[in-house]
PDB file of N, CA and C in Angstrom:
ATOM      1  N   UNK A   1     -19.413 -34.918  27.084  1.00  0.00           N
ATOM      2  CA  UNK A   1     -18.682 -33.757  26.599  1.00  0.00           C
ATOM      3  C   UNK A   1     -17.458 -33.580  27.491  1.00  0.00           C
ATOM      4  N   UNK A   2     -16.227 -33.405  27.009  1.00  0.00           N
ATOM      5  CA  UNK A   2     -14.821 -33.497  27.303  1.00  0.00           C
ATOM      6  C   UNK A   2     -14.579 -31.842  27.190  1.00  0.00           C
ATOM      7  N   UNK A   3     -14.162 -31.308  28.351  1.00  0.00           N
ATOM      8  CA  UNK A   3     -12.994 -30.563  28.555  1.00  0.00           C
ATOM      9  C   UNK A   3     -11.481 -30.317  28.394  1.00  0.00           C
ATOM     10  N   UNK A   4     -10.715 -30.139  27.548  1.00  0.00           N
ATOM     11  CA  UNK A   4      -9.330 -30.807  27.404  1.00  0.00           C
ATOM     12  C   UNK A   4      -8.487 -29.010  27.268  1.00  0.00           C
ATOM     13  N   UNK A   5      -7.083 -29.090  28.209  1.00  0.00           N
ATOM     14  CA  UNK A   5      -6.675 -27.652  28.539  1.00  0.00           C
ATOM     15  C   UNK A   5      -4.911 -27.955  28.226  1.00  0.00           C
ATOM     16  N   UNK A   6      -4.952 -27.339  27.215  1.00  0.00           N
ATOM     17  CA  UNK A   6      -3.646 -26.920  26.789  1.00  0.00           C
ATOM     18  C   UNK A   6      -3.154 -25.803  27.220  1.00  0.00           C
ATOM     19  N   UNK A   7      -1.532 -25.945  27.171  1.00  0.00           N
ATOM     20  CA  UNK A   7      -0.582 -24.798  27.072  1.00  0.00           C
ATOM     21  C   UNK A   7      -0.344 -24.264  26.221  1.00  0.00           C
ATOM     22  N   UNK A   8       0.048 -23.120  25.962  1.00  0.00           N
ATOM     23  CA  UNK A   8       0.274 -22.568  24.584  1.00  0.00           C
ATOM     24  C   UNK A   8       1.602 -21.615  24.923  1.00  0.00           C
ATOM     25  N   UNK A   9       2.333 -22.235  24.197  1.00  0.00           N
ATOM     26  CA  UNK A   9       3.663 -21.131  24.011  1.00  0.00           C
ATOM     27  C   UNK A   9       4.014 -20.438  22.947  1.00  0.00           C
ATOM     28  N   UNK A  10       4.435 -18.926  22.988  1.00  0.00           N
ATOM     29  CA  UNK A  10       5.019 -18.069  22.056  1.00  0.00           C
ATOM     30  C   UNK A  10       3.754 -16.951  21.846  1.00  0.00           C
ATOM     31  N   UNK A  11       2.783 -16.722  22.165  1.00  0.00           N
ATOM     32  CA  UNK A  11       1.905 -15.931  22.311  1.00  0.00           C
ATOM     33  C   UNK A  11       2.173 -14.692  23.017  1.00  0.00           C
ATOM     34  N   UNK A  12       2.050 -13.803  22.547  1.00  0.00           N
ATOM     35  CA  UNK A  12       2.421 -12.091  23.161  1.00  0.00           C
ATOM     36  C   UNK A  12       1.570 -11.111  22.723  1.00  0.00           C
ATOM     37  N   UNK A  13       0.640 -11.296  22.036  1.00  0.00           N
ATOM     38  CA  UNK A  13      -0.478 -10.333  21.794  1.00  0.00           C
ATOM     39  C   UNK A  13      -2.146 -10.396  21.472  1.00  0.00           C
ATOM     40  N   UNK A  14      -3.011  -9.934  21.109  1.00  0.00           N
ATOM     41  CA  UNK A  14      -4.387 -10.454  21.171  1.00  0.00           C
ATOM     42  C   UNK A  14      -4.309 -10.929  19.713  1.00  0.00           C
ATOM     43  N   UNK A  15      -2.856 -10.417  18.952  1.00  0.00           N
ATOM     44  CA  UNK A  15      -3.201 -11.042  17.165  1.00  0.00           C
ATOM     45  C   UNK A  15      -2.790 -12.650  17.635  1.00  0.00           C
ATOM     46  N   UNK A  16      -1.931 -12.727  18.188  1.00  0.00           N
ATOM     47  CA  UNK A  16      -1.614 -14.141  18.356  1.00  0.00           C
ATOM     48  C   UNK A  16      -2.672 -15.269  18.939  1.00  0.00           C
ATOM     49  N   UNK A  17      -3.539 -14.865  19.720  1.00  0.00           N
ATOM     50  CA  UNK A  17      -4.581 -15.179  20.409  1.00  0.00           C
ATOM     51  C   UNK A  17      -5.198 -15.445  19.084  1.00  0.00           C
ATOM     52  N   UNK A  18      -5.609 -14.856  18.259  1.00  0.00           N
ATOM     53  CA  UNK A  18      -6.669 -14.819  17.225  1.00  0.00           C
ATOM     54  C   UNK A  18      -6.130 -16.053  16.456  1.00  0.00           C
ATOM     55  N   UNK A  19      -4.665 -15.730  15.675  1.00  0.00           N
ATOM     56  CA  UNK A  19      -4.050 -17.303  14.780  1.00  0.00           C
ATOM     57  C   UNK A  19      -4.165 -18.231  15.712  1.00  0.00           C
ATOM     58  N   UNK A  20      -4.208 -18.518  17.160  1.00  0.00           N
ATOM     59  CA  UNK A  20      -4.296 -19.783  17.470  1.00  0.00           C
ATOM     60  C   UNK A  20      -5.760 -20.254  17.714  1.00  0.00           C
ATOM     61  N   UNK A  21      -6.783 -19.172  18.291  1.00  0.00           N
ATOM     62  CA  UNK A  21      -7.928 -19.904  18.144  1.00  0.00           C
ATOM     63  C   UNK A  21      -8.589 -20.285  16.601  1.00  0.00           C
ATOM     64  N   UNK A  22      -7.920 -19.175  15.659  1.00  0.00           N
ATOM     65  CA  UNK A  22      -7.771 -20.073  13.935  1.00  0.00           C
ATOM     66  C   UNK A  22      -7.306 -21.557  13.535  1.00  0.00           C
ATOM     67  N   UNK A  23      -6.491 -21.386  14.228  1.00  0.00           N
ATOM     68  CA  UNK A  23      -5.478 -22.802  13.898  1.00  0.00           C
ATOM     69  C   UNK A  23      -6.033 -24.098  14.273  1.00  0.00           C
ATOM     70  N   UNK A  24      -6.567 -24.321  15.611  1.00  0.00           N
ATOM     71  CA  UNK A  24      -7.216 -24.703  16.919  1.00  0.00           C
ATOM     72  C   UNK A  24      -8.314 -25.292  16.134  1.00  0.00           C
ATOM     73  N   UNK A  25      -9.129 -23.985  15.930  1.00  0.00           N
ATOM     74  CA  UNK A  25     -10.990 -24.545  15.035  1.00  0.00           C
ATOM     75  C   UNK A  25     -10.226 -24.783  13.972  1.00  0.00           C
ATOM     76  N   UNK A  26      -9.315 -24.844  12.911  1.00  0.00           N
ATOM     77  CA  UNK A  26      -9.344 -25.563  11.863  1.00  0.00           C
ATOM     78  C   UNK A  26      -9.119 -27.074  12.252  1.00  0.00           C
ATOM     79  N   UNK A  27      -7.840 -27.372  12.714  1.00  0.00           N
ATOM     80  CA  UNK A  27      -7.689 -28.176  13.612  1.00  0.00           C
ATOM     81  C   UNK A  27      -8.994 -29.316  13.989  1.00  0.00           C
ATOM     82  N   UNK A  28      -9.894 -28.704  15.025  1.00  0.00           N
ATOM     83  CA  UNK A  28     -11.045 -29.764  15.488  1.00  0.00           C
ATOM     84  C   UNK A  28     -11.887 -28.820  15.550  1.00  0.00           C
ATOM     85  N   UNK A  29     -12.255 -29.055  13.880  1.00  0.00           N
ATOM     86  CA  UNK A  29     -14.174 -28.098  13.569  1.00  0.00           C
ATOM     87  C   UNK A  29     -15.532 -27.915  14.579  1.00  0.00           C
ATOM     88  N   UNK A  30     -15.432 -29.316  15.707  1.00  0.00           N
ATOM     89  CA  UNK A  30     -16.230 -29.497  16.274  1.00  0.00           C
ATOM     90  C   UNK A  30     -15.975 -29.050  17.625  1.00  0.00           C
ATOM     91  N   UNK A  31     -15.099 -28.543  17.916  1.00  0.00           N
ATOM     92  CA  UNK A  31     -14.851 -28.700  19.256  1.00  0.00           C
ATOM     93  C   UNK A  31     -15.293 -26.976  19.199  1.00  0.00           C
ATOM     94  N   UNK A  32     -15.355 -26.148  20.710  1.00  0.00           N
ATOM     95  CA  UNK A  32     -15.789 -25.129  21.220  1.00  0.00           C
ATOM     96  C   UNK A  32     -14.327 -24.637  21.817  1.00  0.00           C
ATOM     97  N   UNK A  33     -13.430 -23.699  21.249  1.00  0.00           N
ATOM     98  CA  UNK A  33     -12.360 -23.331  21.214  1.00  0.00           C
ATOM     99  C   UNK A  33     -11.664 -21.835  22.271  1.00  0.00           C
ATOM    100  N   UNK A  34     -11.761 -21.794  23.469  1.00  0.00           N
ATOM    101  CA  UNK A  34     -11.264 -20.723  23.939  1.00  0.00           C
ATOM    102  C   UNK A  34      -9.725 -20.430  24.168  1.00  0.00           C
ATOM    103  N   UNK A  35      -9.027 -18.985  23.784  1.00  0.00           N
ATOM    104  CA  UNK A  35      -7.626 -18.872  23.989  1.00  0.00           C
ATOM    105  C   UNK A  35      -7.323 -17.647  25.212  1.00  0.00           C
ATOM    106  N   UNK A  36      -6.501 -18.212  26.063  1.00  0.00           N
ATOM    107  CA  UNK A  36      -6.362 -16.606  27.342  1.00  0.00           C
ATOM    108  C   UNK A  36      -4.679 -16.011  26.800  1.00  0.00           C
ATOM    109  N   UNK A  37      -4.479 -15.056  26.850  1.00  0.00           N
ATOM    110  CA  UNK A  37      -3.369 -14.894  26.662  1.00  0.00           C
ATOM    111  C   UNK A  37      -2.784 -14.743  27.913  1.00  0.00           C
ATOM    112  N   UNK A  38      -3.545 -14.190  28.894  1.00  0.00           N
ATOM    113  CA  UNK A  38      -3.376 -14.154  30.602  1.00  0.00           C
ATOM    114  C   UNK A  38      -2.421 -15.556  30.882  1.00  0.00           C
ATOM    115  N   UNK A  39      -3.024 -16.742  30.549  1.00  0.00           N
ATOM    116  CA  UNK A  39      -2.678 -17.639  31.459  1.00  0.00           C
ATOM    117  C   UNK A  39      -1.972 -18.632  30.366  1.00  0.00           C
ATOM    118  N   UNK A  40      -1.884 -17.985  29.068  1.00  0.00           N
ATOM    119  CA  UNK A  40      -1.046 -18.892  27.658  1.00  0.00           C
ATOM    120  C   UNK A  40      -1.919 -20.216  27.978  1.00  0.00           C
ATOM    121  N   UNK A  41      -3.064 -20.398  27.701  1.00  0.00           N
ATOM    122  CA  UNK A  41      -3.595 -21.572  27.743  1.00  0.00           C
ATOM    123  C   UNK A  41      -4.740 -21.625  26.654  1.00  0.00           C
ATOM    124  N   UNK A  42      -5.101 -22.642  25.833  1.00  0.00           N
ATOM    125  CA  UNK A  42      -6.361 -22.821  25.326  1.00  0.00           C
ATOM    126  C   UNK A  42      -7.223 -24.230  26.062  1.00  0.00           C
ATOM    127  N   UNK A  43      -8.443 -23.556  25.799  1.00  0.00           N
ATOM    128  CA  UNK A  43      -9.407 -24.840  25.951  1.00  0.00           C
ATOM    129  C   UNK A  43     -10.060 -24.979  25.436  1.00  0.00           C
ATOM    130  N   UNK A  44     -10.405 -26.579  24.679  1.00  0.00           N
ATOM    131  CA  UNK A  44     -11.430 -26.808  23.883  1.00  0.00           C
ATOM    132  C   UNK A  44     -12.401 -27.996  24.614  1.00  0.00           C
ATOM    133  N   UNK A  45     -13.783 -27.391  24.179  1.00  0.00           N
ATOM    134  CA  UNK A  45     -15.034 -28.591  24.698  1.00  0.00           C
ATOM    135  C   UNK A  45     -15.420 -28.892  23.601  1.00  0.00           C
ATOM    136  N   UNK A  46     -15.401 -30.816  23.638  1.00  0.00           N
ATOM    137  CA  UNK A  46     -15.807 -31.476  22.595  1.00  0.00           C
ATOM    138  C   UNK A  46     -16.258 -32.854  23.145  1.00  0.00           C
ATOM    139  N   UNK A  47     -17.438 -33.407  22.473  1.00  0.00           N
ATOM    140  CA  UNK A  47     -17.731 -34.753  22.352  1.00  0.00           C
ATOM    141  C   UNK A  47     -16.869 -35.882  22.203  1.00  0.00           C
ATOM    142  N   UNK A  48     -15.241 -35.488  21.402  1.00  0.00           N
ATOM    143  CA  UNK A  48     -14.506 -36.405  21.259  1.00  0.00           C
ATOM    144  C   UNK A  48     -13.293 -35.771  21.471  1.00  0.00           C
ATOM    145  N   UNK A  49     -12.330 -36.816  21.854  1.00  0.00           N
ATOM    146  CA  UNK A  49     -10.782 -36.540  22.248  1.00  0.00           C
ATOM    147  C   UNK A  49      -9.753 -35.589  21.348  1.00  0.00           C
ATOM    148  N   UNK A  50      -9.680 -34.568  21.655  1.00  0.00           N
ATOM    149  CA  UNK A  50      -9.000 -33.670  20.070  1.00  0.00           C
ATOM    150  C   UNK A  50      -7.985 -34.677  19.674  1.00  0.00           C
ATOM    151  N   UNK A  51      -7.433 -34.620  18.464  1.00  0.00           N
ATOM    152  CA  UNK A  51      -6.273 -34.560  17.856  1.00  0.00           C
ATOM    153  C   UNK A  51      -4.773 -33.948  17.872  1.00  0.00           C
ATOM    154  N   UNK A  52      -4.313 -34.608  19.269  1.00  0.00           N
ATOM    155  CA  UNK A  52      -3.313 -33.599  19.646  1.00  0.00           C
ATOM    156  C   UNK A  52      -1.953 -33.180  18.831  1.00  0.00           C
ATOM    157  N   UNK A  53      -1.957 -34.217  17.968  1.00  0.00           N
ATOM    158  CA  UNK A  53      -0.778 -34.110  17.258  1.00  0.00           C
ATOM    159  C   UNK A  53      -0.900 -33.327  16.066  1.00  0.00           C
ATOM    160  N   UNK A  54      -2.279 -33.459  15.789  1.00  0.00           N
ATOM    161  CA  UNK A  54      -2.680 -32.496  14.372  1.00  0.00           C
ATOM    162  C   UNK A  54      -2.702 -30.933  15.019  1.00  0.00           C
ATOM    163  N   UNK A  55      -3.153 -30.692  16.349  1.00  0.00           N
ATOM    164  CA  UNK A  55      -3.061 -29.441  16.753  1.00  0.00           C
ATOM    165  C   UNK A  55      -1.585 -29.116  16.866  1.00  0.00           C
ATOM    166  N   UNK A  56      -1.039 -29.678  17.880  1.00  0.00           N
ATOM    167  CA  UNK A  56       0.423 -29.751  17.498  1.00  0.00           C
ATOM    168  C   UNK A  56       1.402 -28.703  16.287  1.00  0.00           C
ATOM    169  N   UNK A  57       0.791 -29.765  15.232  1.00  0.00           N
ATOM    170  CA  UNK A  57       1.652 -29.643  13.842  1.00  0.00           C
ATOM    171  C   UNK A  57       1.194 -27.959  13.533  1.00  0.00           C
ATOM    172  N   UNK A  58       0.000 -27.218  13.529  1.00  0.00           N
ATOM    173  CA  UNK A  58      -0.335 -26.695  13.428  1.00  0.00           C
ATOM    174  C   UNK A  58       0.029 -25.607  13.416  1.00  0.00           C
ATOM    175  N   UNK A  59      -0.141 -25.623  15.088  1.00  0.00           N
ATOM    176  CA  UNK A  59       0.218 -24.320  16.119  1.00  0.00           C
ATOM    177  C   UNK A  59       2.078 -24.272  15.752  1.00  0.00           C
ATOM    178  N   UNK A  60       2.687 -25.285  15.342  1.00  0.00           N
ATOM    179  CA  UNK A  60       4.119 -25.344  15.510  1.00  0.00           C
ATOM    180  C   UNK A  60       4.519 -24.661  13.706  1.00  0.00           C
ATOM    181  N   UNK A  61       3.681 -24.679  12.928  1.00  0.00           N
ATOM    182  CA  UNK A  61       4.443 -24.566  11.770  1.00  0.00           C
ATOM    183  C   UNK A  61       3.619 -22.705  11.539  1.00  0.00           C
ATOM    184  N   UNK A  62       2.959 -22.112  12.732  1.00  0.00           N
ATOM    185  CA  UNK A  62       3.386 -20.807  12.756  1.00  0.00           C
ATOM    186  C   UNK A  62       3.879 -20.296  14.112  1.00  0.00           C
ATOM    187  N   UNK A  63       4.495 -21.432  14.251  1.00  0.00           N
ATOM    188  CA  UNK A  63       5.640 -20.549  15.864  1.00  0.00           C
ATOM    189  C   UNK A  63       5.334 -20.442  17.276  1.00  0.00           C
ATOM    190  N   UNK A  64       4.424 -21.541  17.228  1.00  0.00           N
ATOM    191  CA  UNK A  64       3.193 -21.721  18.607  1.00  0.00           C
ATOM    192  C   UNK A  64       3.821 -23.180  19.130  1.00  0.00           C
ATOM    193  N   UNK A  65       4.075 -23.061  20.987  1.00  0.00           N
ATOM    194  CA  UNK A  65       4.360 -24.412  20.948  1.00  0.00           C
ATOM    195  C   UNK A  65       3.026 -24.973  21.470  1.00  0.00           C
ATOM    196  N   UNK A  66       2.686 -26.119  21.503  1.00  0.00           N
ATOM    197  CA  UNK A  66       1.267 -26.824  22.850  1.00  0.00           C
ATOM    198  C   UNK A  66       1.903 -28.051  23.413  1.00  0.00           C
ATOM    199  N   UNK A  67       1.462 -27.698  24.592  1.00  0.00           N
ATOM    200  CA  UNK A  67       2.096 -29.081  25.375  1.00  0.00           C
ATOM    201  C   UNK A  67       0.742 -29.743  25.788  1.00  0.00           C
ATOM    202  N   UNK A  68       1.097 -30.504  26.378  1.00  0.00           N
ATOM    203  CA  UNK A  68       0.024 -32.001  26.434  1.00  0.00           C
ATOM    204  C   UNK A  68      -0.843 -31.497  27.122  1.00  0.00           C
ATOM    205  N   UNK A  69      -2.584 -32.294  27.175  1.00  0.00           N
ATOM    206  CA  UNK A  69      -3.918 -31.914  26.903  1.00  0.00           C
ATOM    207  C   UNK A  69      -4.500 -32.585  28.658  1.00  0.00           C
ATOM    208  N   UNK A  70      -5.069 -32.068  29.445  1.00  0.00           N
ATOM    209  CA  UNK A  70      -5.479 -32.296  30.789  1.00  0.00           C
ATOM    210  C   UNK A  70      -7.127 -32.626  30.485  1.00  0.00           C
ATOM    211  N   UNK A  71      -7.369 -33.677  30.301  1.00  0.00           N
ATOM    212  CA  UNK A  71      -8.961 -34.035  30.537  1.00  0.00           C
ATOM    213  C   UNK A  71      -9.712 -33.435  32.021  1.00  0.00           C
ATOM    214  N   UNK A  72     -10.734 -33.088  31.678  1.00  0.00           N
ATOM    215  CA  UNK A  72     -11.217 -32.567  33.468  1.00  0.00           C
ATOM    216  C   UNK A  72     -13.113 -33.394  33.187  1.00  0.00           C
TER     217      UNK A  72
END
């Protein structure tokens, strides 16, 4: 089981928090999805390597940026 910790840009409220952990679990159904608005970061735990580019596309076509994914 993989840990993987994104950035998240354009986030300013707990609604925004909510569309991205939406976006996120549509994104990778399987994965275990947390969003901070504290620290503009999400993290997802999963068995397999997310789909960064599909999250990506996602988060970007409602105004969210994500930058690249830190395995731990």
């Amino acid at each position: 089981m993989g840990v993987y910790r994104y950035r998240i840009e354009g986030m300013s409220c707990g609604g925004c928090v909510g569309s991205v952990t939406r976006l996120l679990q549509q994104s990778e159904p399987d994965a275990d999805v947390t969003v901070s608005l504290e620290s503009a970061s999400a993290q997802l735990t999963s068995e397999r390597v997310p789909s960064f580019d599909r999250m990506k596309e996602a988060l970007a076509k409602a105004g969210f940026t994500l930058q690249e994914a830190q395995a731990r």
